[in-house]
PDB file of N, CA and C in Angstrom:
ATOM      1  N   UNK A   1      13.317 -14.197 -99.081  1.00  0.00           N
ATOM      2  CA  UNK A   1      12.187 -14.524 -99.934  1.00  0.00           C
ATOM      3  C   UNK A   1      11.086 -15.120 -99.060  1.00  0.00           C
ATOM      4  N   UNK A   2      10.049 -14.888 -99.170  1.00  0.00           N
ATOM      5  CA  UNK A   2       8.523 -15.099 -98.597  1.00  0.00           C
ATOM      6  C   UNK A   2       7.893 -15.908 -99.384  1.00  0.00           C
ATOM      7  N   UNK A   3       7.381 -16.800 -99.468  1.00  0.00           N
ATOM      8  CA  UNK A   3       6.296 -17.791-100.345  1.00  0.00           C
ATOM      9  C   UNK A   3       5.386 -17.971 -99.114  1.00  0.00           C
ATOM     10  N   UNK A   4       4.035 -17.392 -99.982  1.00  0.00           N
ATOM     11  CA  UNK A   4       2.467 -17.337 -99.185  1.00  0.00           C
ATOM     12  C   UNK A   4       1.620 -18.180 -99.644  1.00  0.00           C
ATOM     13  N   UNK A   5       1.017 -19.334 -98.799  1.00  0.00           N
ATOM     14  CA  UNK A   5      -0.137 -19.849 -99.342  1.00  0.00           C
ATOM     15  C   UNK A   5      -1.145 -19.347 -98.197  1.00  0.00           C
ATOM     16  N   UNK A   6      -2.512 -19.327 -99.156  1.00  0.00           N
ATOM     17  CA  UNK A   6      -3.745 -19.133 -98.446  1.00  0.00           C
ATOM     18  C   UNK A   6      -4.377 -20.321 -98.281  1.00  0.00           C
ATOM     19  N   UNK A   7      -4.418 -20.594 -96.953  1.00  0.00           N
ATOM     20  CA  UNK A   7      -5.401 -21.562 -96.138  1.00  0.00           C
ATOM     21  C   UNK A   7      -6.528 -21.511 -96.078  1.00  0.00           C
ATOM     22  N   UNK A   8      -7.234 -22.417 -95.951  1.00  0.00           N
ATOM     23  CA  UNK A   8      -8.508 -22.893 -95.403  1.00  0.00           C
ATOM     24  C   UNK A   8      -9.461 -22.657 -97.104  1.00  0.00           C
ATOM     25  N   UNK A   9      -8.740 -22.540 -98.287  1.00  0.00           N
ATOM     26  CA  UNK A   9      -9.642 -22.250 -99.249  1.00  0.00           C
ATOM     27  C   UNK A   9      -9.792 -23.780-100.086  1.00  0.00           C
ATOM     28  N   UNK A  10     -10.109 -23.671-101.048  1.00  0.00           N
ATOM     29  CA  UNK A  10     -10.108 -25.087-102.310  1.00  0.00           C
ATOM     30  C   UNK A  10      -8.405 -24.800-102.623  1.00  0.00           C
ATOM     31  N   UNK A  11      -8.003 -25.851-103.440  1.00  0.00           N
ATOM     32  CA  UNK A  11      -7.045 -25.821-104.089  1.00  0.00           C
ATOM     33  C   UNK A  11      -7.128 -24.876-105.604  1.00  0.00           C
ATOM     34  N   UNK A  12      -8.992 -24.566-106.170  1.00  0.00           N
ATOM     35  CA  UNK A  12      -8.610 -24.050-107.031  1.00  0.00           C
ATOM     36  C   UNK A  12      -9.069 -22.580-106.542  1.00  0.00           C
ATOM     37  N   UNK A  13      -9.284 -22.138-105.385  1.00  0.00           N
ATOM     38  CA  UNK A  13      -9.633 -20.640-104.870  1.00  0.00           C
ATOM     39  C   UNK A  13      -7.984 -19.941-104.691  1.00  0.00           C
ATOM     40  N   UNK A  14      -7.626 -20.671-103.940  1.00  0.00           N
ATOM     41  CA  UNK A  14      -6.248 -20.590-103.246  1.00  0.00           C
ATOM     42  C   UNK A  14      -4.827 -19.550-104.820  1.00  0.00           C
ATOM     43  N   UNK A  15      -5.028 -18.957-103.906  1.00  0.00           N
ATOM     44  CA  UNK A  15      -3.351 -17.819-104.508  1.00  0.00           C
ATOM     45  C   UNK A  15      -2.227 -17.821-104.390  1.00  0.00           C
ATOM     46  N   UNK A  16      -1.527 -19.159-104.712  1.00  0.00           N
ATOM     47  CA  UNK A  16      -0.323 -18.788-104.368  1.00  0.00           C
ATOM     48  C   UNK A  16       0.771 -17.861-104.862  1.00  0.00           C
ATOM     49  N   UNK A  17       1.713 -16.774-103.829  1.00  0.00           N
ATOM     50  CA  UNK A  17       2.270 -16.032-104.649  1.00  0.00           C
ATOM     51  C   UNK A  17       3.585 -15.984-104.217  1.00  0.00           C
ATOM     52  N   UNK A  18       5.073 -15.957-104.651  1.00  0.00           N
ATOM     53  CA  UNK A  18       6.260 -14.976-104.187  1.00  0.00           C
ATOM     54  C   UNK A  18       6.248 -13.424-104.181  1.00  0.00           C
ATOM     55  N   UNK A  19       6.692 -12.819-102.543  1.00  0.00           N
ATOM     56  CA  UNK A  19       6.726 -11.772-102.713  1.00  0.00           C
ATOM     57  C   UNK A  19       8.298 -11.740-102.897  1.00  0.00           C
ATOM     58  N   UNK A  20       8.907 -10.908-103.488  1.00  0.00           N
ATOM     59  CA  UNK A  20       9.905 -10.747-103.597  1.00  0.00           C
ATOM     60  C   UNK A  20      10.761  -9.384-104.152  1.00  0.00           C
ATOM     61  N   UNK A  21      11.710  -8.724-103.491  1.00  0.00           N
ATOM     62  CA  UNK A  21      12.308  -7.520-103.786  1.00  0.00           C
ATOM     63  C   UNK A  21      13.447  -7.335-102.649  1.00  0.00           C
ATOM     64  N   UNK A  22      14.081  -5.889-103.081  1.00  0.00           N
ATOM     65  CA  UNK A  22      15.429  -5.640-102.119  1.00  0.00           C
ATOM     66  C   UNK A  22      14.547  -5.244-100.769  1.00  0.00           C
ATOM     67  N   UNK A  23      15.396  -5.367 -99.624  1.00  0.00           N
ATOM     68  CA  UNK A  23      15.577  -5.237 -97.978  1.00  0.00           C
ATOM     69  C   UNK A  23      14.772  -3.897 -97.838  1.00  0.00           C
ATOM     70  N   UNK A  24      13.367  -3.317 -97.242  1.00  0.00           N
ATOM     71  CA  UNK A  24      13.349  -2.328 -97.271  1.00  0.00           C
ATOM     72  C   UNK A  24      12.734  -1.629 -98.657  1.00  0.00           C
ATOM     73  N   UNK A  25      12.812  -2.176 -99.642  1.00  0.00           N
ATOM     74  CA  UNK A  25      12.587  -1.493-100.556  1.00  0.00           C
ATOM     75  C   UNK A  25      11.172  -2.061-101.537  1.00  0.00           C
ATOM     76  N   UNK A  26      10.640  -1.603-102.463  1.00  0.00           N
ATOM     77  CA  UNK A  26       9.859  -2.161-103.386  1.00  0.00           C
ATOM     78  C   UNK A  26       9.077  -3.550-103.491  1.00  0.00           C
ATOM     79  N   UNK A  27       8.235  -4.443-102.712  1.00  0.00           N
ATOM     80  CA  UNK A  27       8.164  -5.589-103.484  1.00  0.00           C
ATOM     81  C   UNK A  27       7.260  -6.052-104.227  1.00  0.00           C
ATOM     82  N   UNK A  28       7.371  -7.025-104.968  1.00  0.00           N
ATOM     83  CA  UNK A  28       6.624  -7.605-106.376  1.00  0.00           C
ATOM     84  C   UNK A  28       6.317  -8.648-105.950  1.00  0.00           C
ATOM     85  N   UNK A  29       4.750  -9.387-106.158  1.00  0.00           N
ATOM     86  CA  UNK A  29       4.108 -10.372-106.159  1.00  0.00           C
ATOM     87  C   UNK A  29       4.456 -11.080-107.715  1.00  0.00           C
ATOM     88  N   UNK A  30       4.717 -12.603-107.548  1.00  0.00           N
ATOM     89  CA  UNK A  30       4.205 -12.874-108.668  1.00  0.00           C
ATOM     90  C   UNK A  30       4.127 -14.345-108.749  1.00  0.00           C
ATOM     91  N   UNK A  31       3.421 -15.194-109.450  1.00  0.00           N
ATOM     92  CA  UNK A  31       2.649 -16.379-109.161  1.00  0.00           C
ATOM     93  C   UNK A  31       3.656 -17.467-108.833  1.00  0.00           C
ATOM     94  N   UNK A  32       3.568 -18.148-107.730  1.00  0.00           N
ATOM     95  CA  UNK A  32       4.011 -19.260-107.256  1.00  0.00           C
ATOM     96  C   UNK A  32       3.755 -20.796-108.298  1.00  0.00           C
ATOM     97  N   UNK A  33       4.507 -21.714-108.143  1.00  0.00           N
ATOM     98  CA  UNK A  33       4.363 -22.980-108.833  1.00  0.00           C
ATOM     99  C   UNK A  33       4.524 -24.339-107.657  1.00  0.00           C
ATOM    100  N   UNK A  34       4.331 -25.013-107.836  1.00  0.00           N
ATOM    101  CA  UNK A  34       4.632 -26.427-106.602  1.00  0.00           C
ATOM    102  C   UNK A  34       5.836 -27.470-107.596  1.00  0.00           C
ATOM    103  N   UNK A  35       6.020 -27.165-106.560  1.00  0.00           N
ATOM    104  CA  UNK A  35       7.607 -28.781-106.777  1.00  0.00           C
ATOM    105  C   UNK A  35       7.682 -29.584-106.028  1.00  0.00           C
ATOM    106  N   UNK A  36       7.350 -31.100-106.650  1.00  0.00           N
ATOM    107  CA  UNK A  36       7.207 -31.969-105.064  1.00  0.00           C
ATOM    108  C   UNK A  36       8.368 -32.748-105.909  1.00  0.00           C
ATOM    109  N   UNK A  37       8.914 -33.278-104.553  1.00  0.00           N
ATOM    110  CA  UNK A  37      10.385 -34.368-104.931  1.00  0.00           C
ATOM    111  C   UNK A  37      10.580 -35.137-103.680  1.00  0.00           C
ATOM    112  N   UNK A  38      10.488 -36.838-104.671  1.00  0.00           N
ATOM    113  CA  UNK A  38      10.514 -37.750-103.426  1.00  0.00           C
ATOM    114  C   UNK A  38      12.108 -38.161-103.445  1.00  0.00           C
ATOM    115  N   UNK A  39      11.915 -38.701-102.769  1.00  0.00           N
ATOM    116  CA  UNK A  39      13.573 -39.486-102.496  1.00  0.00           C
ATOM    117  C   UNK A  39      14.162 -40.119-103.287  1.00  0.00           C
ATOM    118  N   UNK A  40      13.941 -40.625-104.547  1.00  0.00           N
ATOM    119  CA  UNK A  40      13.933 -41.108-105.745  1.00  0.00           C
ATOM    120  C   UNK A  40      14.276 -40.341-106.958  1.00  0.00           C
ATOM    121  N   UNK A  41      14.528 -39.047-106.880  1.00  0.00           N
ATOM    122  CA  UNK A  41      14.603 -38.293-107.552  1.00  0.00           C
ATOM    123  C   UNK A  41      16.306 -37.924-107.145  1.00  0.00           C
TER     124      UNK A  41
END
C-alpha cells in the first residue's frame, strides 16, 4: 500500500490519496484521512 501526500501546497489545496490494488495489476485511488495518536491513547 502507497499513501501520497502532495507537498509544498496549503493544507486545503493538498490531495491526499491511497493508491491501492493487486501486484501488477489494476490500481484505485481513493481519498486518504489523518490519524494522529499520542502516547496517551
Amino acid at each position: 500500500m502507497t499513501v501520497t501526500w502532495t507537498s509544498g501546497y496549503d493544507i486545503h489545496e493538498a490531495q491526499p490519496f491511497v493508491s491501492w490494488g493487486p501486484k501488477g495489476g489494476l490500481k484505485t485511488q481513493s481519498p486518504a484521512g489523518t490519524l494522529t495518536f499520542n502516547r496517551n491513547n
